[in-house]
PDB file of N, CA and C in Angstrom:
ATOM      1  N   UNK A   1      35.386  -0.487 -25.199  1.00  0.00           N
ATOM      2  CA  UNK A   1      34.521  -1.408 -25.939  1.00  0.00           C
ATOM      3  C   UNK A   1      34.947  -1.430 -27.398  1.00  0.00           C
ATOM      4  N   UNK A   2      35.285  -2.401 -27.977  1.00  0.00           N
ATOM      5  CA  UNK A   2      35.273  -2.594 -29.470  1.00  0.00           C
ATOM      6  C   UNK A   2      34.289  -2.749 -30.271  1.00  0.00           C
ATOM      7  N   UNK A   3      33.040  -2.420 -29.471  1.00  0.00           N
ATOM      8  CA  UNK A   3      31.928  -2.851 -31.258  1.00  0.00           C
ATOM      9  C   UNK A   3      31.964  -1.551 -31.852  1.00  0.00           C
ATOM     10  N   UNK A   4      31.968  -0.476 -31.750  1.00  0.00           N
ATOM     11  CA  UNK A   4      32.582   0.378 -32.696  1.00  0.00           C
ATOM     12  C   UNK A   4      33.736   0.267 -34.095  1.00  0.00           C
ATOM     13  N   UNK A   5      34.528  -0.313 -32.967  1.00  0.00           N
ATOM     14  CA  UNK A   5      35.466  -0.410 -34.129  1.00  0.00           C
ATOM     15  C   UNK A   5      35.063  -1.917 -35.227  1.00  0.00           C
ATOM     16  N   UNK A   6      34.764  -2.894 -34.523  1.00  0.00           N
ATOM     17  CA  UNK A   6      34.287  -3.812 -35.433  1.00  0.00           C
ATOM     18  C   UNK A   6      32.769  -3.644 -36.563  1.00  0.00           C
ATOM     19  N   UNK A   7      32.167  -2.845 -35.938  1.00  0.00           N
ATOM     20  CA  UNK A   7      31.088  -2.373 -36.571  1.00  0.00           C
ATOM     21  C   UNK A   7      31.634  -1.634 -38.019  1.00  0.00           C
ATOM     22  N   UNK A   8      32.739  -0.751 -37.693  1.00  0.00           N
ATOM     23  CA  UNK A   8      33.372  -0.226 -38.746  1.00  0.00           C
ATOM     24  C   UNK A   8      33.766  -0.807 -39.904  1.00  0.00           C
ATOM     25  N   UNK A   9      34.297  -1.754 -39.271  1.00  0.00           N
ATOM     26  CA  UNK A   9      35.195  -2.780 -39.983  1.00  0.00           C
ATOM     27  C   UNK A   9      33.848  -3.415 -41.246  1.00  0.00           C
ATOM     28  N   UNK A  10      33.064  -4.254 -40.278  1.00  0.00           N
ATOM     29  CA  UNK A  10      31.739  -4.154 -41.366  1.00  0.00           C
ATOM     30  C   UNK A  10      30.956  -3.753 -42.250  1.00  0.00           C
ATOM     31  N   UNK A  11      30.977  -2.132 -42.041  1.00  0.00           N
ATOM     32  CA  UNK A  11      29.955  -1.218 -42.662  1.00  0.00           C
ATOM     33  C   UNK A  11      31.123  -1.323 -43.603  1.00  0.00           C
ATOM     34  N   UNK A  12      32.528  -0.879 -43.750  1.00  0.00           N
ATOM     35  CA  UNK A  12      33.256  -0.317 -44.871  1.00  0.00           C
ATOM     36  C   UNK A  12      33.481  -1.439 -45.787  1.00  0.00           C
ATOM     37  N   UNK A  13      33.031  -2.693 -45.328  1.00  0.00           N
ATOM     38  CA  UNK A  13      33.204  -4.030 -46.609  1.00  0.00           C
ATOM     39  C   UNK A  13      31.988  -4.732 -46.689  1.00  0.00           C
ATOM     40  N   UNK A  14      30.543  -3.603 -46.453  1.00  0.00           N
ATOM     41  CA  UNK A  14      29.603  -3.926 -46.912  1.00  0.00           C
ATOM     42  C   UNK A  14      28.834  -5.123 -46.406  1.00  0.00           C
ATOM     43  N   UNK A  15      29.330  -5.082 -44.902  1.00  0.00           N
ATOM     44  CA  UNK A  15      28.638  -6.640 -44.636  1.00  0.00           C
ATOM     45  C   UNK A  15      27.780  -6.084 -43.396  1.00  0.00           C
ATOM     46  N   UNK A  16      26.273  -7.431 -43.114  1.00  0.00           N
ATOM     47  CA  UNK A  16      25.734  -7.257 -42.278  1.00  0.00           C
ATOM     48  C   UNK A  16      26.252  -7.366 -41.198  1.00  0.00           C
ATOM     49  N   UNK A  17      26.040  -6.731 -39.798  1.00  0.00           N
ATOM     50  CA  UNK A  17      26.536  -6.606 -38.665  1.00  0.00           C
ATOM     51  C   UNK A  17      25.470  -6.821 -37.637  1.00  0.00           C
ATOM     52  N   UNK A  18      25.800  -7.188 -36.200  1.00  0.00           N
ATOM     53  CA  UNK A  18      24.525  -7.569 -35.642  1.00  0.00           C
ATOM     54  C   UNK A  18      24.967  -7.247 -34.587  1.00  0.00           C
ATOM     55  N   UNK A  19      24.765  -6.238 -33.113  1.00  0.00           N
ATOM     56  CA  UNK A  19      25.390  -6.592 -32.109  1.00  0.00           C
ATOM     57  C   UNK A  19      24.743  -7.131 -30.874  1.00  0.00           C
ATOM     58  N   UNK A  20      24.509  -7.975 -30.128  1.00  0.00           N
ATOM     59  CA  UNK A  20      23.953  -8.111 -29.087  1.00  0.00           C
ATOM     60  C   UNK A  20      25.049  -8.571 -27.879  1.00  0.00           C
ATOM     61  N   UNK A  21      23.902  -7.889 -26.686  1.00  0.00           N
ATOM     62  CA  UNK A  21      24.229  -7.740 -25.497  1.00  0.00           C
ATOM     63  C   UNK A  21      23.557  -8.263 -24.805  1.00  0.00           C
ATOM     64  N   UNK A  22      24.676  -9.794 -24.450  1.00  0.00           N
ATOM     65  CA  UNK A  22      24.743 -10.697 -23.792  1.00  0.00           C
ATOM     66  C   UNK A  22      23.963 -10.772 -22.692  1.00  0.00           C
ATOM     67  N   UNK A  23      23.866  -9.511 -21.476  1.00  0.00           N
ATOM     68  CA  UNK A  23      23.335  -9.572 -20.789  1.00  0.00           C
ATOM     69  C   UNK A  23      21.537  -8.969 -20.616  1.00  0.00           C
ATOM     70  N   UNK A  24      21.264  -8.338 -21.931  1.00  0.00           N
ATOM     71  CA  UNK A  24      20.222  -8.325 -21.961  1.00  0.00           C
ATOM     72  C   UNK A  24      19.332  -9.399 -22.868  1.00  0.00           C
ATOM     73  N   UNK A  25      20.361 -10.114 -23.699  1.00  0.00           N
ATOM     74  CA  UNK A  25      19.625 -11.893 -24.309  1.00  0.00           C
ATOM     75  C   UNK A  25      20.411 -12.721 -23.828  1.00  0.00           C
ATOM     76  N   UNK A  26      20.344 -13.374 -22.641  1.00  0.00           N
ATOM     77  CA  UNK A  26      21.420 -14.322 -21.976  1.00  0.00           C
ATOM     78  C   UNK A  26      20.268 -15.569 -22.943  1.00  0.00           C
ATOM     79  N   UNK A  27      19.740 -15.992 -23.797  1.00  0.00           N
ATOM     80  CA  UNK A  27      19.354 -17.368 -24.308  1.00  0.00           C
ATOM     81  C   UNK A  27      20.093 -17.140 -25.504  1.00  0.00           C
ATOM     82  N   UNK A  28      20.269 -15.840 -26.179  1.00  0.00           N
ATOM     83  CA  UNK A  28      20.955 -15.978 -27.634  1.00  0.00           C
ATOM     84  C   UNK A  28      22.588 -16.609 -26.824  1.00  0.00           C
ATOM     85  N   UNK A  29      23.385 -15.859 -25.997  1.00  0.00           N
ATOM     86  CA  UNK A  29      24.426 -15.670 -25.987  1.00  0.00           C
ATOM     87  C   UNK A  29      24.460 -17.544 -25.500  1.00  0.00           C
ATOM     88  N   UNK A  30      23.523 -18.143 -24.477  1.00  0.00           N
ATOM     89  CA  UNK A  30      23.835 -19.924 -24.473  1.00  0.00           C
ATOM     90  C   UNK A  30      23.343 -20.337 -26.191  1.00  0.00           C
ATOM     91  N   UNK A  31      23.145 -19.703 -26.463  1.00  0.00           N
ATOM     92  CA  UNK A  31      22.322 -20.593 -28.058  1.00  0.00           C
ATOM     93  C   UNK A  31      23.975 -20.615 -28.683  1.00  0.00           C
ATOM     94  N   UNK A  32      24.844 -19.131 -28.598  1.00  0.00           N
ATOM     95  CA  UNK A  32      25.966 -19.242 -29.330  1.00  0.00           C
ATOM     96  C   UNK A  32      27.454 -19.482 -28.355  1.00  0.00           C
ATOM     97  N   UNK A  33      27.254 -19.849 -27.922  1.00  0.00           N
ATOM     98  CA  UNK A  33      28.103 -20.403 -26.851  1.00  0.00           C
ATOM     99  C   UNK A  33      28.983 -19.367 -26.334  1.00  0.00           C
ATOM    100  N   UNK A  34      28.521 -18.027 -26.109  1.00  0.00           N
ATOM    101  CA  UNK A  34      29.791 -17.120 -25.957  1.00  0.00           C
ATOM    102  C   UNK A  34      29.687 -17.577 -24.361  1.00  0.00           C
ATOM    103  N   UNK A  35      31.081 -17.533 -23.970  1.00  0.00           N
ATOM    104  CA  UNK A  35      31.366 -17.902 -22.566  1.00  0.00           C
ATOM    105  C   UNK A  35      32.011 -16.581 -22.025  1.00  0.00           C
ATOM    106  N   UNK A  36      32.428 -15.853 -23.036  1.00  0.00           N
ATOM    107  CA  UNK A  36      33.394 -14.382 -22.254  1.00  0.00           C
ATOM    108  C   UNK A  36      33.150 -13.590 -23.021  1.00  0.00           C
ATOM    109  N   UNK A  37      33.068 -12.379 -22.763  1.00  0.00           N
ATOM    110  CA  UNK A  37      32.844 -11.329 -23.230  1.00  0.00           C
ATOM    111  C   UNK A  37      34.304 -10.344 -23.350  1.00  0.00           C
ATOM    112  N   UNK A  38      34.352  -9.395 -24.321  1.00  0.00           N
ATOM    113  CA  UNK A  38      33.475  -9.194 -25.589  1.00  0.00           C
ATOM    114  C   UNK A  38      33.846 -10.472 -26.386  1.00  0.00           C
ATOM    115  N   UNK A  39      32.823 -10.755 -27.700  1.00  0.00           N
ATOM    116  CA  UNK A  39      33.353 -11.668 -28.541  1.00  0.00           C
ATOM    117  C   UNK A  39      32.971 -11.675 -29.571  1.00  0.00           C
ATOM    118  N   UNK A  40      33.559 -12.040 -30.749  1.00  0.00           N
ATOM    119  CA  UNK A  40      33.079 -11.331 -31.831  1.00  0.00           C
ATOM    120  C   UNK A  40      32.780 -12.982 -32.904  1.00  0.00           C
ATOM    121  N   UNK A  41      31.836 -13.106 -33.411  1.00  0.00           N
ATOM    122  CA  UNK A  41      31.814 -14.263 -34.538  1.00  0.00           C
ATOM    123  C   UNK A  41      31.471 -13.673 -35.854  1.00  0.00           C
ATOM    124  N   UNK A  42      32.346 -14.445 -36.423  1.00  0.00           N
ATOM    125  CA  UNK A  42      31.741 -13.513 -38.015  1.00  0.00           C
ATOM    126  C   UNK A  42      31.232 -15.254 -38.932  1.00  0.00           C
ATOM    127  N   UNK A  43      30.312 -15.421 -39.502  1.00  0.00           N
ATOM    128  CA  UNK A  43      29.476 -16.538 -40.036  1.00  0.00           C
ATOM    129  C   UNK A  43      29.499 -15.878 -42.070  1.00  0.00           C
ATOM    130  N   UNK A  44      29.909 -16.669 -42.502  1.00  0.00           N
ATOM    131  CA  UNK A  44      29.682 -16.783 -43.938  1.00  0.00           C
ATOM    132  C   UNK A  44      28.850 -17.875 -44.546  1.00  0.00           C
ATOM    133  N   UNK A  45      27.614 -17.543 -44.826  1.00  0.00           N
ATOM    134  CA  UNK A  45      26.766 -18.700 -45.752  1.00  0.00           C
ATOM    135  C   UNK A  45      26.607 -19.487 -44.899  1.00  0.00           C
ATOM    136  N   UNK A  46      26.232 -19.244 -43.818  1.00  0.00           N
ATOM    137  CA  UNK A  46      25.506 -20.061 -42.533  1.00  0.00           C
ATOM    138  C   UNK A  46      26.474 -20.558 -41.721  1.00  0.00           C
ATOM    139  N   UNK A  47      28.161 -20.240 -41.824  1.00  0.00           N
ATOM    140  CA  UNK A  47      28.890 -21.597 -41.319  1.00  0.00           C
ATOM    141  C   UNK A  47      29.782 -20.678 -40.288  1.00  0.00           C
ATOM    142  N   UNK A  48      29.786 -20.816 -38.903  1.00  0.00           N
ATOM    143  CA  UNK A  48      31.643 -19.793 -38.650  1.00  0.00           C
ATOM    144  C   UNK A  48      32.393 -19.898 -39.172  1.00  0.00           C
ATOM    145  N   UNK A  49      32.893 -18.684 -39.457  1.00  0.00           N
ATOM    146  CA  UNK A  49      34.101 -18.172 -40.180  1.00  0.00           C
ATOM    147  C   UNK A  49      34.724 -18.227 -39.482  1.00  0.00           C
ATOM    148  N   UNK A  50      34.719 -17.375 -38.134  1.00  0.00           N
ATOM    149  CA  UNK A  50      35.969 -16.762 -37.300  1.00  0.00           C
ATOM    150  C   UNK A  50      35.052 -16.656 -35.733  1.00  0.00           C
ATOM    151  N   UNK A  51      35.513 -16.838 -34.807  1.00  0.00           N
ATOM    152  CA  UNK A  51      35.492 -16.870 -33.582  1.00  0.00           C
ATOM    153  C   UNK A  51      36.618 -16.021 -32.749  1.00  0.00           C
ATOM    154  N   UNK A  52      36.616 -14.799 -32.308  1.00  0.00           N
ATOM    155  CA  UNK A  52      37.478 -14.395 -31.108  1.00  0.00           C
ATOM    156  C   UNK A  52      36.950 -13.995 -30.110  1.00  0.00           C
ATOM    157  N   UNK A  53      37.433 -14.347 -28.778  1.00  0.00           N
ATOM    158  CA  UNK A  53      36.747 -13.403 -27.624  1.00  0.00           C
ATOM    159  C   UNK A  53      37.609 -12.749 -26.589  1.00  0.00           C
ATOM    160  N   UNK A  54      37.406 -12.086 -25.727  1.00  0.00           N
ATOM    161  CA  UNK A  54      38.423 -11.205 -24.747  1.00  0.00           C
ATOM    162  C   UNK A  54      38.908  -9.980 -25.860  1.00  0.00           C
ATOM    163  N   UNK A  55      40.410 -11.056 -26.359  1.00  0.00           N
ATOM    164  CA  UNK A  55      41.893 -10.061 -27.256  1.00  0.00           C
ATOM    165  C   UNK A  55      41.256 -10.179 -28.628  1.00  0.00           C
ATOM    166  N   UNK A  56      40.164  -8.877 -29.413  1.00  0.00           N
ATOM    167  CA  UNK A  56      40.028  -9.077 -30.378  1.00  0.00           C
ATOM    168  C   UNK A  56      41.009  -8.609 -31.643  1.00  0.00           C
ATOM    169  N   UNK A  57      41.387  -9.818 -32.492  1.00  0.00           N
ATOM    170  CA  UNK A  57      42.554  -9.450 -33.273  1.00  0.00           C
ATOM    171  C   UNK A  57      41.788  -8.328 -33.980  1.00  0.00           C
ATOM    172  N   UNK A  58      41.734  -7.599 -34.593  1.00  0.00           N
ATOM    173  CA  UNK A  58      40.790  -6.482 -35.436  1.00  0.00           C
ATOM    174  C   UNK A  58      41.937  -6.744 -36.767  1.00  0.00           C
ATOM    175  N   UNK A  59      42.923  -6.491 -37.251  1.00  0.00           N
ATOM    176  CA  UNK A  59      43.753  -7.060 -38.211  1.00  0.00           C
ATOM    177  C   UNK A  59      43.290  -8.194 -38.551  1.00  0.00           C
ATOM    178  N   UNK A  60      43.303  -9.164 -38.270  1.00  0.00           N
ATOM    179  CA  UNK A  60      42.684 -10.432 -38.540  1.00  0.00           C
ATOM    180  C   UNK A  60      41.332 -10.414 -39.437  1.00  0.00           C
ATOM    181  N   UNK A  61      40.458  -9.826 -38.461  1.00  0.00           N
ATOM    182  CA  UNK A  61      38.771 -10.080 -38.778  1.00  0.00           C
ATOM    183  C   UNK A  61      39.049  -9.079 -39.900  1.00  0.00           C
ATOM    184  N   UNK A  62      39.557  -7.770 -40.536  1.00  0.00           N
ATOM    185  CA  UNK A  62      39.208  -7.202 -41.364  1.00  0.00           C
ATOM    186  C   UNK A  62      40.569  -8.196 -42.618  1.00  0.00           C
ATOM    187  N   UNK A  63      41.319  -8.690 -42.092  1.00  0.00           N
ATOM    188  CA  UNK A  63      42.015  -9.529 -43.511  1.00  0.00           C
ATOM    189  C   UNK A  63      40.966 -10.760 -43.855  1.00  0.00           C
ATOM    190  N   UNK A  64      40.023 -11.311 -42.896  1.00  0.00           N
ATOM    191  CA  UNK A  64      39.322 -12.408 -42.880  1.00  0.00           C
ATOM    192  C   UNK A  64      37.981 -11.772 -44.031  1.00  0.00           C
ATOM    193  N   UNK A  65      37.461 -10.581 -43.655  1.00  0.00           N
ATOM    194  CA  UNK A  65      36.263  -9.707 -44.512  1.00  0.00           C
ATOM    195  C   UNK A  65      36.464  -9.652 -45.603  1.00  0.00           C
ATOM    196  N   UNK A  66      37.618  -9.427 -45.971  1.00  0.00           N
ATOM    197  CA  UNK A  66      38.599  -8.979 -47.363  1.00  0.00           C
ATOM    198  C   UNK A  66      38.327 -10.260 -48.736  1.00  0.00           C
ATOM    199  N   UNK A  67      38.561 -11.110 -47.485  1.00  0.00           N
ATOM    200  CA  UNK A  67      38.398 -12.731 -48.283  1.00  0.00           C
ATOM    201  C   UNK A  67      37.370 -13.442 -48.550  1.00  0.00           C
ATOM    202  N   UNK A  68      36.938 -12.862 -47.866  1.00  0.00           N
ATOM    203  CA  UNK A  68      35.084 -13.777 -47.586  1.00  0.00           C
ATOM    204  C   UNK A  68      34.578 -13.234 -49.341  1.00  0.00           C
ATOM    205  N   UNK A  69      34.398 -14.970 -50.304  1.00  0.00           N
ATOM    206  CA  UNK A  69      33.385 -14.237 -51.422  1.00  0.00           C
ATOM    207  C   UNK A  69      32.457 -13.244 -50.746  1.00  0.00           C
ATOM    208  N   UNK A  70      31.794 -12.264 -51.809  1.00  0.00           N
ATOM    209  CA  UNK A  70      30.885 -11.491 -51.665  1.00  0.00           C
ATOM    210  C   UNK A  70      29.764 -11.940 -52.598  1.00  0.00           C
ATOM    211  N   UNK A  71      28.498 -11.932 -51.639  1.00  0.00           N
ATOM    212  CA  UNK A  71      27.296 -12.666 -52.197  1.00  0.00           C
ATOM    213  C   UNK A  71      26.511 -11.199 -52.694  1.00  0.00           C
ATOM    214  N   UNK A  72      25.463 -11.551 -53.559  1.00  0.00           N
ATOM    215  CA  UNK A  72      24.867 -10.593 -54.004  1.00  0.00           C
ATOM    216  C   UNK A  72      23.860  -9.715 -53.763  1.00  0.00           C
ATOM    217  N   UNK A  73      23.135 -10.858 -53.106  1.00  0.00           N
ATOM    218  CA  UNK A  73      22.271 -10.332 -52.076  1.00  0.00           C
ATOM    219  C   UNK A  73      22.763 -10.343 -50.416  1.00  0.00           C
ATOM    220  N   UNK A  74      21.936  -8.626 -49.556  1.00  0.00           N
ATOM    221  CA  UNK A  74      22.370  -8.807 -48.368  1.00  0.00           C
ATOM    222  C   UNK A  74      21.710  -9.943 -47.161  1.00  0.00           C
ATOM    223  N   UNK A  75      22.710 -10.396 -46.147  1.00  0.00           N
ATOM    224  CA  UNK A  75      22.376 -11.203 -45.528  1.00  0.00           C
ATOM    225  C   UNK A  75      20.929 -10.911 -44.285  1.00  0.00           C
ATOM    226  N   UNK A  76      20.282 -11.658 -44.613  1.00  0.00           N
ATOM    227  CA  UNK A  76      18.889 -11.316 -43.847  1.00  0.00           C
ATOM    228  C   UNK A  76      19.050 -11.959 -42.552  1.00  0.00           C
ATOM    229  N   UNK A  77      18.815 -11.107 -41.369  1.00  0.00           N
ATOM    230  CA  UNK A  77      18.901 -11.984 -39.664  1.00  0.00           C
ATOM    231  C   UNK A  77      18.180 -13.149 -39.415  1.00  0.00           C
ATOM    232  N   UNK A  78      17.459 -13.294 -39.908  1.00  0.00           N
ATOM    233  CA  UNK A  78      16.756 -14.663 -39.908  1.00  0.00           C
ATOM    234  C   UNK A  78      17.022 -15.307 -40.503  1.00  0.00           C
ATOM    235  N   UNK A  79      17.989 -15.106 -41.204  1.00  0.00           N
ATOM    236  CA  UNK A  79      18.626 -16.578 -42.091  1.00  0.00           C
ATOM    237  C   UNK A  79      19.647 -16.881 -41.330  1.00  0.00           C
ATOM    238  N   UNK A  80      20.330 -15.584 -40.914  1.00  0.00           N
ATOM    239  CA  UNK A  80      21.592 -16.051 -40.079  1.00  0.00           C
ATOM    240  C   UNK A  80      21.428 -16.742 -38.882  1.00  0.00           C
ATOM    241  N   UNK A  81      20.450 -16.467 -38.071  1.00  0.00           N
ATOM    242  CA  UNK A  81      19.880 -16.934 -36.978  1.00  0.00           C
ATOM    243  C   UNK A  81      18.563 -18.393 -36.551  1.00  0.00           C
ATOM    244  N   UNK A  82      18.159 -18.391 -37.743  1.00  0.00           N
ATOM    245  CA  UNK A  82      16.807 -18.882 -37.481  1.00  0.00           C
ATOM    246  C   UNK A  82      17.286 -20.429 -37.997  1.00  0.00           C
TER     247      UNK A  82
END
């Protein structure tokens, strides 16, 4: 399983992280269209950033974190979601 390691990836560049399991919220996972598992989306300021699922690049998503401005305040789940 990779949410460990992506979780990592998060905590060390200070960003919110969220993980859910698909099969215990099958309405979030049709709300976000994941079709395969694992899959990872990372959202900046309401918008996708990045989409991978199955082969997660992990190089990628942490050069993608690197870049993302950093806002000042942390991101609240209900903003991201709601």
């Amino acid at each position: 399983m990779d949410e460990p390691r992506v979780r990592g990836i998060a905590e060390k560049q200070q960003i919110a992280y969220y993980h859910l399991d698909v099969t215990k919220e099958p309405e979030l996972a049709s709300y976000f269209e994941v079709l395969t598992v694992p899959a990872v989306m990372v959202y900046h300021r309401g918008q996708e950033a990045l989409r991978q699922a199955r082969f997660i690049g992990h190089k990628q998503i942490k050069e993608l974190l690197e870049k993302l401005p950093q806002d000042n305040e942390p991101a609240d789940y209900d903003q991201l979601f709601n």
